[in-house]
N, C-alpha and C. Protein backbone atom coordinates (compact mmCIF):
# COMPACT_ATOMS: atom_id res chain seq x y z
N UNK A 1 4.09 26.79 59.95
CA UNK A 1 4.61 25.47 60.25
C UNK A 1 4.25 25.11 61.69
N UNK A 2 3.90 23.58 61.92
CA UNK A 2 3.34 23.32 63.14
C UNK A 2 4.70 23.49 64.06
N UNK A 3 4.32 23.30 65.51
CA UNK A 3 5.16 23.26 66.20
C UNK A 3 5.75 21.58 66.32
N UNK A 4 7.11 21.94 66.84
CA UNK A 4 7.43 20.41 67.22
C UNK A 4 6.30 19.85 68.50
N UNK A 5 5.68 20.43 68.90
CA UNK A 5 4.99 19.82 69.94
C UNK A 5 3.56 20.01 69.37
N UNK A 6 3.27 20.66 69.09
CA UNK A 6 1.95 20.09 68.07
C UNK A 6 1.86 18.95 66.92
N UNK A 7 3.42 19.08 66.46
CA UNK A 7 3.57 17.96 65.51
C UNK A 7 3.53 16.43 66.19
N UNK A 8 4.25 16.32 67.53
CA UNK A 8 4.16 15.31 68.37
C UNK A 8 2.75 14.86 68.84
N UNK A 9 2.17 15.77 68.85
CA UNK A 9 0.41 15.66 69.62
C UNK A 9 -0.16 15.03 68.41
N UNK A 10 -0.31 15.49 67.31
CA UNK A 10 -1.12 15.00 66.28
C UNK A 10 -0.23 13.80 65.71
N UNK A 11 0.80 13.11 66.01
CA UNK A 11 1.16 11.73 65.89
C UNK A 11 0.44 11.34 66.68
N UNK A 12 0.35 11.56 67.78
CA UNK A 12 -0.07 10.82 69.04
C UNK A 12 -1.50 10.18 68.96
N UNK A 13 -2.40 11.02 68.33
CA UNK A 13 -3.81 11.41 68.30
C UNK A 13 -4.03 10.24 66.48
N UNK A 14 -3.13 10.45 65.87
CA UNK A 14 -3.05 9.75 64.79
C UNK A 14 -2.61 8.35 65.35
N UNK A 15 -1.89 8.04 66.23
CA UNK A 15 -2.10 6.76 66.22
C UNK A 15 -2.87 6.01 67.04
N UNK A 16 -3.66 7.11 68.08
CA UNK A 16 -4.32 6.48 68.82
C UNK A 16 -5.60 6.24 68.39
N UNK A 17 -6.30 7.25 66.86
CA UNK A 17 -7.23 6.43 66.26
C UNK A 17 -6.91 5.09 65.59
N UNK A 18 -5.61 5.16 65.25
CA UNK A 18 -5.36 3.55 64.73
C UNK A 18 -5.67 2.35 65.43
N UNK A 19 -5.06 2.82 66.50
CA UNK A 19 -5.37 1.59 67.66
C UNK A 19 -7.01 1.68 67.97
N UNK A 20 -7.24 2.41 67.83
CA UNK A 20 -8.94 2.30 68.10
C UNK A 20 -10.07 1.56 67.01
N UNK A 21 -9.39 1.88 65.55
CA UNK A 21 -9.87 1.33 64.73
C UNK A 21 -9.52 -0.47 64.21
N UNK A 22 -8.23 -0.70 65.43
CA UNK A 22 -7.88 -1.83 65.21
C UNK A 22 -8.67 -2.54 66.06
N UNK A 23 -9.13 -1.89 67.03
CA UNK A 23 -9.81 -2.54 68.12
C UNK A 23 -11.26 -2.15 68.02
N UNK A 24 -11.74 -2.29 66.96
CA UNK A 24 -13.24 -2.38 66.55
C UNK A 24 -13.61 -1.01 66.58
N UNK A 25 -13.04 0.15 67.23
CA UNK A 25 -14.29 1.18 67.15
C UNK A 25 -14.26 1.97 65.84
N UNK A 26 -15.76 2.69 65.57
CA UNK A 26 -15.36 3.59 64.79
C UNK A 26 -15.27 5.15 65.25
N UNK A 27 -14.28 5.85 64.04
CA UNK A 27 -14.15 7.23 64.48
C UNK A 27 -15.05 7.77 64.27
N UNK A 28 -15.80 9.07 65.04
CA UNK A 28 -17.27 9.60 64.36
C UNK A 28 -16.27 11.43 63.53
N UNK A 29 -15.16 11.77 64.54
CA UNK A 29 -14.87 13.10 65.13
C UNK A 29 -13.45 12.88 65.43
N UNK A 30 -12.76 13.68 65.10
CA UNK A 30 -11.44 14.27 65.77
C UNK A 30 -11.22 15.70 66.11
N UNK A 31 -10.87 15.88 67.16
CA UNK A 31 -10.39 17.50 67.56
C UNK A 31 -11.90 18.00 67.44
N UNK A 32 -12.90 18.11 68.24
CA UNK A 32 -13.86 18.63 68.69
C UNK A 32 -14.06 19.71 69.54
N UNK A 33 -14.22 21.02 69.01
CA UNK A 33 -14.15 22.00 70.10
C UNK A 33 -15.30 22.74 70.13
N UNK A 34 -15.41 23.02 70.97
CA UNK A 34 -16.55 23.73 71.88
C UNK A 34 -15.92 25.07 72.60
N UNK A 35 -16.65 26.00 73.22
CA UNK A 35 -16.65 27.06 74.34
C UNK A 35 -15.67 26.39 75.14
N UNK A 36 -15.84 25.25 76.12
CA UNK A 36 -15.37 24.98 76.96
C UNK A 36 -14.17 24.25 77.07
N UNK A 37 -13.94 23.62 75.37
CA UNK A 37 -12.88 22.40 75.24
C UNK A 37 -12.71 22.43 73.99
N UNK A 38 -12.18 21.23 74.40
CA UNK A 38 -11.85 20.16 72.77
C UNK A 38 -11.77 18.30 73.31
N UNK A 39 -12.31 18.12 72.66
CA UNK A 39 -12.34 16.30 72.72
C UNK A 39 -11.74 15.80 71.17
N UNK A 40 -10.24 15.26 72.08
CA UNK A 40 -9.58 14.44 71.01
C UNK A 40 -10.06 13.75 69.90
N UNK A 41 -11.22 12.78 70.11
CA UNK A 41 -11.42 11.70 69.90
C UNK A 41 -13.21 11.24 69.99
N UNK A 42 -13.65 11.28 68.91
CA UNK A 42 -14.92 10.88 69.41
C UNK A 42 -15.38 9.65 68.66
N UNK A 43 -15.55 8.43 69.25
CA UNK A 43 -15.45 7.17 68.99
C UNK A 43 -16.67 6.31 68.74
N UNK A 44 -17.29 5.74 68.44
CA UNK A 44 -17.79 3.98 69.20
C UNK A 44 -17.85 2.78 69.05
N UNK A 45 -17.68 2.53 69.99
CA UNK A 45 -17.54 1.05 70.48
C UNK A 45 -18.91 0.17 71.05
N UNK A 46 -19.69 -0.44 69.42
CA UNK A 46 -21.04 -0.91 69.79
C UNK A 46 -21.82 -0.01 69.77
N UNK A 47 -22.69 -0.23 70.95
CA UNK A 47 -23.82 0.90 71.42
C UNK A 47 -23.47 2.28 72.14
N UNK A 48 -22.01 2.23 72.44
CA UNK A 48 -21.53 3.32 73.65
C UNK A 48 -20.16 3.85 72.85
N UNK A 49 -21.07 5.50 72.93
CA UNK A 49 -20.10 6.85 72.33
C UNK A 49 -19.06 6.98 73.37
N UNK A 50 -17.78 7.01 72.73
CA UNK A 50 -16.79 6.71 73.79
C UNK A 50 -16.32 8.39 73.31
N UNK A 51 -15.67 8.90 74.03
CA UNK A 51 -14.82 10.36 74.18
C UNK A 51 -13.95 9.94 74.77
N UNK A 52 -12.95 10.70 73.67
CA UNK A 52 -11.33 9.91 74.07
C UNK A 52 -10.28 10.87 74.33
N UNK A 53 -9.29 11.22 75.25
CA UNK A 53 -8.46 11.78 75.55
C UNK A 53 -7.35 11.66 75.19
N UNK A 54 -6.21 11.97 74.48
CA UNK A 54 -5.17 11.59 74.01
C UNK A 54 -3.55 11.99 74.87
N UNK A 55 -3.16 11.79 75.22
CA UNK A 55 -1.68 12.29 75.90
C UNK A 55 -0.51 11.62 75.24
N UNK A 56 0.15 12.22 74.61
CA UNK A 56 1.63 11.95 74.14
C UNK A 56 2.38 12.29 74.58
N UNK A 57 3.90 11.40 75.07
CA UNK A 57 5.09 12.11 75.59
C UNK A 57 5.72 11.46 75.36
N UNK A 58 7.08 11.81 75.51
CA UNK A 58 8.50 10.78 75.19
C UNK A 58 8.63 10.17 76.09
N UNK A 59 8.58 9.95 77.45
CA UNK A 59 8.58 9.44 78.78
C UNK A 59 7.30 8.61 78.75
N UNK A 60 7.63 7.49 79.33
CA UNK A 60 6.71 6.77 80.01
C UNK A 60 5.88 7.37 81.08
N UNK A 61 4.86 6.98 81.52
CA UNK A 61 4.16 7.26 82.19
C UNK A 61 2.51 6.85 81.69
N UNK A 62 1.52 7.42 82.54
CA UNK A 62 -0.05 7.02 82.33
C UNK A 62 -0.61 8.32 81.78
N UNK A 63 -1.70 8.19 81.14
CA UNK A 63 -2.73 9.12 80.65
C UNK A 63 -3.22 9.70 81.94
N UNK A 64 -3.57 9.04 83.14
CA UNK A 64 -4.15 9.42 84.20
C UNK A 64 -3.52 10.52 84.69
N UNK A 65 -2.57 10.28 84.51
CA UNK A 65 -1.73 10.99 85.45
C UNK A 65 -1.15 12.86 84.96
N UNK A 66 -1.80 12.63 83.33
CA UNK A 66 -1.60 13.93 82.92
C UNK A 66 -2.77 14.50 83.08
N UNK A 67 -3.79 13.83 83.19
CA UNK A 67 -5.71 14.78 83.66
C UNK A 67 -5.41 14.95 84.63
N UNK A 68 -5.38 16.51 85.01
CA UNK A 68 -5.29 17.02 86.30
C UNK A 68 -6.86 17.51 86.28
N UNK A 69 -7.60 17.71 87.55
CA UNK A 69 -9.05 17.32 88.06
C UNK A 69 -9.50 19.15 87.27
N UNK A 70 -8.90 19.90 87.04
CA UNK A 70 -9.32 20.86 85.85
C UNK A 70 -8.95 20.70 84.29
N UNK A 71 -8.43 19.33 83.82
CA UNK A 71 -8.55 18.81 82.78
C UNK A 71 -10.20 17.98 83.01
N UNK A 72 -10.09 17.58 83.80
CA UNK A 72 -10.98 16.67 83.94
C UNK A 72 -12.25 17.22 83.68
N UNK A 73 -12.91 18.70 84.70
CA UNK A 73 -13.73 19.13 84.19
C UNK A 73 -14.37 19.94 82.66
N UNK A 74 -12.83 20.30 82.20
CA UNK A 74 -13.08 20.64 81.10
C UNK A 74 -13.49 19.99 79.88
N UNK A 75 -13.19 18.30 80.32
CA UNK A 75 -13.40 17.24 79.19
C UNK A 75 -15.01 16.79 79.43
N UNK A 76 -15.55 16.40 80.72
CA UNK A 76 -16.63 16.18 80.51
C UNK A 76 -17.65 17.61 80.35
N UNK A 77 -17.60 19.09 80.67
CA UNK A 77 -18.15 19.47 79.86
C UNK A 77 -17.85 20.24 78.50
N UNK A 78 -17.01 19.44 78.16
CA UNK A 78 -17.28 19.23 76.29
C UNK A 78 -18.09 18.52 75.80
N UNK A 79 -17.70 16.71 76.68
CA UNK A 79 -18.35 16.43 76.44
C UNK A 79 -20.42 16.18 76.39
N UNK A 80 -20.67 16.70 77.61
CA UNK A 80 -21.99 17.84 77.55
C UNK A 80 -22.74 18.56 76.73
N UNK A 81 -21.34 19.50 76.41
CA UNK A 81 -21.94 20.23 75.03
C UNK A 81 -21.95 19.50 73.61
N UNK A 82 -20.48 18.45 73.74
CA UNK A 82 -21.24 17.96 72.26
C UNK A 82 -22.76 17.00 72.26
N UNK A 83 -22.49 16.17 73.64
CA UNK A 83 -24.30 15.54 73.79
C UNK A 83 -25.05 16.60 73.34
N UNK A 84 -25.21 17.46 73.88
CA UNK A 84 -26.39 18.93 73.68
C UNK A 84 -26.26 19.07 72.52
N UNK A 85 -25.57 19.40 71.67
CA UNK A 85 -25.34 19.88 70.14
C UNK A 85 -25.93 18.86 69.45
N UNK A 86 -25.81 17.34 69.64
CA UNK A 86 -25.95 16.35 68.81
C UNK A 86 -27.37 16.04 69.11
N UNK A 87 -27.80 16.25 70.22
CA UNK A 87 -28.99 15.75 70.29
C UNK A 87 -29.14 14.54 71.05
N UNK A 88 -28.09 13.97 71.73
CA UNK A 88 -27.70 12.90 72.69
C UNK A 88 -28.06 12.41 73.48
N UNK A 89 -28.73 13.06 74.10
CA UNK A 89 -28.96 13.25 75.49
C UNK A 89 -29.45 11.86 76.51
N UNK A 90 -29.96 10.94 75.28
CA UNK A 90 -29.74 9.17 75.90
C UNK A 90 -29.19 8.63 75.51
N UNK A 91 -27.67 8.91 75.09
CA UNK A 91 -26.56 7.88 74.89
C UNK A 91 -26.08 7.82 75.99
N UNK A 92 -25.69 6.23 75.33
CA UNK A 92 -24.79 5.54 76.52
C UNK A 92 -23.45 6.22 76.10
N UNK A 93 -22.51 6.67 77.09
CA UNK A 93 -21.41 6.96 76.93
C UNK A 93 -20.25 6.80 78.34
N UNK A 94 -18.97 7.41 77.35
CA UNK A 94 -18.30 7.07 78.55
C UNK A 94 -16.74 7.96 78.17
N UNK A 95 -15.68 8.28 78.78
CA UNK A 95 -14.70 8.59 78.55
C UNK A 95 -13.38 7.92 78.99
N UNK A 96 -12.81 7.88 77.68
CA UNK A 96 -11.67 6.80 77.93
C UNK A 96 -10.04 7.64 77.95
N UNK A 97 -9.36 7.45 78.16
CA UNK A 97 -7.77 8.19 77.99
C UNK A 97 -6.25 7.26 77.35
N UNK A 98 -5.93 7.43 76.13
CA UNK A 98 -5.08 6.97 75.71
C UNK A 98 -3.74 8.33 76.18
N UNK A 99 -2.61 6.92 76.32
CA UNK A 99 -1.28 7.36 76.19
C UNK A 99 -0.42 6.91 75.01
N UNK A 100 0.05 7.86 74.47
CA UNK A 100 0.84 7.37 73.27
C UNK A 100 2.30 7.98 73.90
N UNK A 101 3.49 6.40 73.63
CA UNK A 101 4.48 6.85 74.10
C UNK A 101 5.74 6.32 73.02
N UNK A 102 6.22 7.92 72.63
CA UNK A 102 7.12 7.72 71.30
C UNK A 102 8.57 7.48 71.79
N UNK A 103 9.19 6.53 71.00
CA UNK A 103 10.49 6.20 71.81
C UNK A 103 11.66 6.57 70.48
N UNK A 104 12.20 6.92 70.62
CA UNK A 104 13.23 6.95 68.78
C UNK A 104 13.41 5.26 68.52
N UNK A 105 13.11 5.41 67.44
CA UNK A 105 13.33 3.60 66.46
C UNK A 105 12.58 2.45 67.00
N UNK A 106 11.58 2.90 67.63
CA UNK A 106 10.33 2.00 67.74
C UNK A 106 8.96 2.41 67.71
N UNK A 107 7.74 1.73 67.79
CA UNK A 107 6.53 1.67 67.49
C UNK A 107 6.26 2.37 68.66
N UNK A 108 5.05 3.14 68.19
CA UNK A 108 4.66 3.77 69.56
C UNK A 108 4.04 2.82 70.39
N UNK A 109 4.19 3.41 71.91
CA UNK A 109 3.66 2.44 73.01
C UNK A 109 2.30 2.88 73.42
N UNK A 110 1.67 2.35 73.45
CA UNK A 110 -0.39 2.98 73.65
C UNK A 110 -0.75 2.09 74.73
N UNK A 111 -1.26 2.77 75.85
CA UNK A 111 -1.74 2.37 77.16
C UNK A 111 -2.97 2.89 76.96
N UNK A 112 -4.33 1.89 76.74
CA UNK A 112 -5.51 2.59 76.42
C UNK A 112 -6.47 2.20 77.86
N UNK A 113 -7.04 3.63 78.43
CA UNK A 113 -7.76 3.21 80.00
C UNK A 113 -9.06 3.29 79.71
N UNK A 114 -10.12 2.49 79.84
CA UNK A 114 -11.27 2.27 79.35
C UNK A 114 -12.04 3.10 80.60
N UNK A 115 -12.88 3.82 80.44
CA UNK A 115 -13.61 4.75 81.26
C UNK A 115 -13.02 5.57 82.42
N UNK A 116 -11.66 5.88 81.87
CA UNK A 116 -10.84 6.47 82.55
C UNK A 116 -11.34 7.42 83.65
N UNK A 117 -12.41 8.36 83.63
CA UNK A 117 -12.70 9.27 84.35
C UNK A 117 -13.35 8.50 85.75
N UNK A 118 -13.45 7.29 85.81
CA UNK A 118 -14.66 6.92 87.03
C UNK A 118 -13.88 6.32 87.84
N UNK A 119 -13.07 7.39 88.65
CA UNK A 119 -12.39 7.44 89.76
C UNK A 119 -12.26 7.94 90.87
């Protein structure tokens, strides 16, 4: 049986492809792992492969603010290795970070940061 906090993560991740699919992209990938990682979310939007980060919590707050700068490296090289694996290597891409924030008896709240990492 999952954990309550794995069970919370994969709501999170479940609704943040929703919102993604509401907002034009398509899903290619979920839960992508590699040596080095895992990428939530592998998306696109148009011409540009988006890699998506997911953070769920009961508290408010930002996605930013849970990538600490060794999250950070671990996400772009995943994302690396999945370019390398796929054969990528001239896509346009980019990495984005959703927050999913569950409240009891309402809709989740989704703060979606569009190229989150270029800071």
């Amino acid at each position: 049986m999952p954990s309550h906090t794995s069970q919370l993560g994969l709501y999170g991740e479940q609704a943040a492809v929703a919102h993604l699919r509401e907002h034009g992209y398509t899903i290619h990938e979920t839960n992508w792992h590699c040596r080095t990682g895992e990428i939530d979310i592998i998306a696109q939007q148009d011409d540009m492969l988006v890699f998506v980060e997911v953070k769920t919590r009961r508290t408010s707050g930002t996605a930013l603010a849970a990538i600490t700068p060794t999250k950070r490296d671990r996400i772009i090289s995943a994302v690396y290795a999945y370019l390398d694996a796929q054969e990528l290597d001239d896509a346009a891409w980019r990495i984005d970070a959703i927050s999913v924030t569950i409240k009891p008896h309402e809709a989740p709240m989704i703060q979606h940061v569009e190229d989150a990492l270029d800071w």
